[in-house]
PDB file of N, CA and C in Angstrom:
ATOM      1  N   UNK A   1     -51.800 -90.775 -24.038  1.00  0.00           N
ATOM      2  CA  UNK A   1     -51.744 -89.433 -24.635  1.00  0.00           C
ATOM      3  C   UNK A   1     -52.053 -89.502 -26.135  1.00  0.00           C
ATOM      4  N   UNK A   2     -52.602 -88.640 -26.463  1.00  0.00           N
ATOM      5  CA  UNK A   2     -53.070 -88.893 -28.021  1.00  0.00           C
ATOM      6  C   UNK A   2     -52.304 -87.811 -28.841  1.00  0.00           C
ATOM      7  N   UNK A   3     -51.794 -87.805 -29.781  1.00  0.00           N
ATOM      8  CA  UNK A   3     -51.117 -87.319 -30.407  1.00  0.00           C
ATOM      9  C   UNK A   3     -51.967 -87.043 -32.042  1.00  0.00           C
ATOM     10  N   UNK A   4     -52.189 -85.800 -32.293  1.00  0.00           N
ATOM     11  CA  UNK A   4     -52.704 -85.311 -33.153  1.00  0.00           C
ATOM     12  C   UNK A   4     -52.724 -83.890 -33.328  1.00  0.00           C
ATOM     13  N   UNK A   5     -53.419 -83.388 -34.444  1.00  0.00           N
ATOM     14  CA  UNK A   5     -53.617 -82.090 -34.966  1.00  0.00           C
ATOM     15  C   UNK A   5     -53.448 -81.110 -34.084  1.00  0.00           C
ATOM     16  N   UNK A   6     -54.725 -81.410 -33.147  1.00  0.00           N
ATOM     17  CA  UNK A   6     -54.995 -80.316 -32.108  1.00  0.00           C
ATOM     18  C   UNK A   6     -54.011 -80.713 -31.026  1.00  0.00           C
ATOM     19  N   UNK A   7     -53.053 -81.558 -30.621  1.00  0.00           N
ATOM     20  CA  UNK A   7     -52.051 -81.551 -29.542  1.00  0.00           C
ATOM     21  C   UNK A   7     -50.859 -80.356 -30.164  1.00  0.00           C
ATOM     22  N   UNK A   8     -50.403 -80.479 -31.419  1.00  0.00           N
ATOM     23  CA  UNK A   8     -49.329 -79.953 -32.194  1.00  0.00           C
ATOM     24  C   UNK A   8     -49.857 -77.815 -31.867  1.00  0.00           C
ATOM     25  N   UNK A   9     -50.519 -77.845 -31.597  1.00  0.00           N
ATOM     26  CA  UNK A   9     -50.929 -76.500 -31.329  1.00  0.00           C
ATOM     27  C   UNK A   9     -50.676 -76.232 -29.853  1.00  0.00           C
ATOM     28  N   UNK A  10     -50.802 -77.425 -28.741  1.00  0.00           N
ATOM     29  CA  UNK A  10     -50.381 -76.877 -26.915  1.00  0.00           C
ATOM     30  C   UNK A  10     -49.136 -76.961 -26.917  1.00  0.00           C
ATOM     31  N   UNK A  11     -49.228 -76.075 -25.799  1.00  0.00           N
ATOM     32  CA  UNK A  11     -47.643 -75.921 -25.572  1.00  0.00           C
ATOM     33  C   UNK A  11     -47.539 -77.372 -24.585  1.00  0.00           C
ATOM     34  N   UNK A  12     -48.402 -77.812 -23.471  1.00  0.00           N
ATOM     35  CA  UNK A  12     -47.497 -79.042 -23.413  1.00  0.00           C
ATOM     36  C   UNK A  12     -47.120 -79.830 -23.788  1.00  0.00           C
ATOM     37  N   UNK A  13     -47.532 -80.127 -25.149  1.00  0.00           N
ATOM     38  CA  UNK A  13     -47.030 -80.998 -26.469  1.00  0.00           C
ATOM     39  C   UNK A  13     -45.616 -80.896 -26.478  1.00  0.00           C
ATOM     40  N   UNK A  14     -45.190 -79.361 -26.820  1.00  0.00           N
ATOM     41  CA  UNK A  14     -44.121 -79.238 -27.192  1.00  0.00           C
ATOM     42  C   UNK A  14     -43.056 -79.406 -26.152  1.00  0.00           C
ATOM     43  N   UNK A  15     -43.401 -79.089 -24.723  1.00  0.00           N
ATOM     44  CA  UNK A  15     -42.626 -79.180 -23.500  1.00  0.00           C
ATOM     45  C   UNK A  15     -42.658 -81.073 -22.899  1.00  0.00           C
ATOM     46  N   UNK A  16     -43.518 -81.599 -23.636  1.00  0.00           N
ATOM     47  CA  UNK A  16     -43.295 -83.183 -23.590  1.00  0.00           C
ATOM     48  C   UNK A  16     -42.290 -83.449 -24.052  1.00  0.00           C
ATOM     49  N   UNK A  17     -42.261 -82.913 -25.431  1.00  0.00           N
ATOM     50  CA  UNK A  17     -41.294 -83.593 -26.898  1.00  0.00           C
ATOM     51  C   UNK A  17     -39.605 -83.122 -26.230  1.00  0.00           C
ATOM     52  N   UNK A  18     -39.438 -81.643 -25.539  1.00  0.00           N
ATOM     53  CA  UNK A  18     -38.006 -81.077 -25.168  1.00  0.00           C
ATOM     54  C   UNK A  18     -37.712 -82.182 -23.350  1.00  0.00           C
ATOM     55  N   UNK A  19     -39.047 -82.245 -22.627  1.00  0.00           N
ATOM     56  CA  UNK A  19     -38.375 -83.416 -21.878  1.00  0.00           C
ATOM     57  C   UNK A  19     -38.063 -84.754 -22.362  1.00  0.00           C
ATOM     58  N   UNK A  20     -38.206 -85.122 -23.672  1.00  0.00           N
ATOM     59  CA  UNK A  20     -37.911 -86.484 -24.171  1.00  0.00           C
ATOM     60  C   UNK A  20     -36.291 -86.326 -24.851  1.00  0.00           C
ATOM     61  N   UNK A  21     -36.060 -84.632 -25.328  1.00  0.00           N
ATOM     62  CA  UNK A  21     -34.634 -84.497 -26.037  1.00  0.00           C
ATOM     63  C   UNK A  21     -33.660 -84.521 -25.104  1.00  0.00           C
ATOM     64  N   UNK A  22     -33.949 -83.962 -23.765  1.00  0.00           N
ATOM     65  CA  UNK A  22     -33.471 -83.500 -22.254  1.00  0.00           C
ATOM     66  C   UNK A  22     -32.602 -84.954 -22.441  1.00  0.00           C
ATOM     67  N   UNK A  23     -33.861 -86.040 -21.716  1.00  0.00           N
ATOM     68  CA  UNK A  23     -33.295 -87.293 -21.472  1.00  0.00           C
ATOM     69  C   UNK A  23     -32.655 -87.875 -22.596  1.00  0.00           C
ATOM     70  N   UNK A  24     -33.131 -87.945 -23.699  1.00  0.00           N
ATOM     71  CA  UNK A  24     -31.881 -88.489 -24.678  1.00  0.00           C
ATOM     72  C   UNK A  24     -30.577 -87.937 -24.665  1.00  0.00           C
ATOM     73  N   UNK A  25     -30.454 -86.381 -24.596  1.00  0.00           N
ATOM     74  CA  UNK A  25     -29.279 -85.906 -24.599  1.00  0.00           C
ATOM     75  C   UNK A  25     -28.601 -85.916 -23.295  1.00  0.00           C
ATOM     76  N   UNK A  26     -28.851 -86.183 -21.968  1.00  0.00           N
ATOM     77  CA  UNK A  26     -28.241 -86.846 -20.553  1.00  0.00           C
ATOM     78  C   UNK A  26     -27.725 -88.233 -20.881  1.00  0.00           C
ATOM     79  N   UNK A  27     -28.392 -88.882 -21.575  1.00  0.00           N
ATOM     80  CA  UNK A  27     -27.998 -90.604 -21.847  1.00  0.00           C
ATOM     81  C   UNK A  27     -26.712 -90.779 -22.873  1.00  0.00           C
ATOM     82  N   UNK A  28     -26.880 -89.938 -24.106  1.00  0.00           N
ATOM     83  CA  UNK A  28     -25.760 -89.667 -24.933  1.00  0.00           C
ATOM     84  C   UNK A  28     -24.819 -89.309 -24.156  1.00  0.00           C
ATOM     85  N   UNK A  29     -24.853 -88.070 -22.891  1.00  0.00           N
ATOM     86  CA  UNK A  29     -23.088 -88.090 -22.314  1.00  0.00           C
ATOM     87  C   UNK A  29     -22.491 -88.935 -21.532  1.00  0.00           C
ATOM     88  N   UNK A  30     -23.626 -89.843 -21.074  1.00  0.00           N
ATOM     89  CA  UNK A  30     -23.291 -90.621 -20.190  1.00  0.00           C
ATOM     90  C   UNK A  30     -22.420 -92.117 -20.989  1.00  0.00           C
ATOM     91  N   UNK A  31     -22.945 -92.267 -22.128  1.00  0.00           N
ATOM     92  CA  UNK A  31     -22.682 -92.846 -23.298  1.00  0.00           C
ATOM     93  C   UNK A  31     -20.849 -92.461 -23.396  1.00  0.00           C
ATOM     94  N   UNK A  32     -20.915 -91.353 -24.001  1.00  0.00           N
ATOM     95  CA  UNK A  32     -19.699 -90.894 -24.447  1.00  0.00           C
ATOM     96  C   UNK A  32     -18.812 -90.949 -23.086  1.00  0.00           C
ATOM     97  N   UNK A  33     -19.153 -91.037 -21.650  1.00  0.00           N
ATOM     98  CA  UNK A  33     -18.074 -90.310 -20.618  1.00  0.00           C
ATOM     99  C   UNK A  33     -17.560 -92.243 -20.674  1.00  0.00           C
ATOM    100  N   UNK A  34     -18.603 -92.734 -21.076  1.00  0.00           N
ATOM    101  CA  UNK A  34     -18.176 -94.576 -20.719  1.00  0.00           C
ATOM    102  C   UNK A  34     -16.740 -94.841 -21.721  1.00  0.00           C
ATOM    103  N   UNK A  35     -17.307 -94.388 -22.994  1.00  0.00           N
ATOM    104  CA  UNK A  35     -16.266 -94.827 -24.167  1.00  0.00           C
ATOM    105  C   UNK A  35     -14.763 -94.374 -24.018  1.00  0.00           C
TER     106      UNK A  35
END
């Protein structure tokens, strides 16, 4: 995937970047339910 100028303008750019926050923020509770 190339990441540049003209990606920062599609929307699946941006719906990539919120499935990458999705999974970080599932891993963080799973994180916290351990501690």
């Amino acid at each position: 995937m190339k990441f540049n100028g003209e990606l920062l303008n599609d929307g699946s750019n941006v719906r990539f970047g919120l499935e990458i926050i999705d999974k970080l923020y599932l891993q963080a509770i799973c994180i916290v339910r351990e501690l």
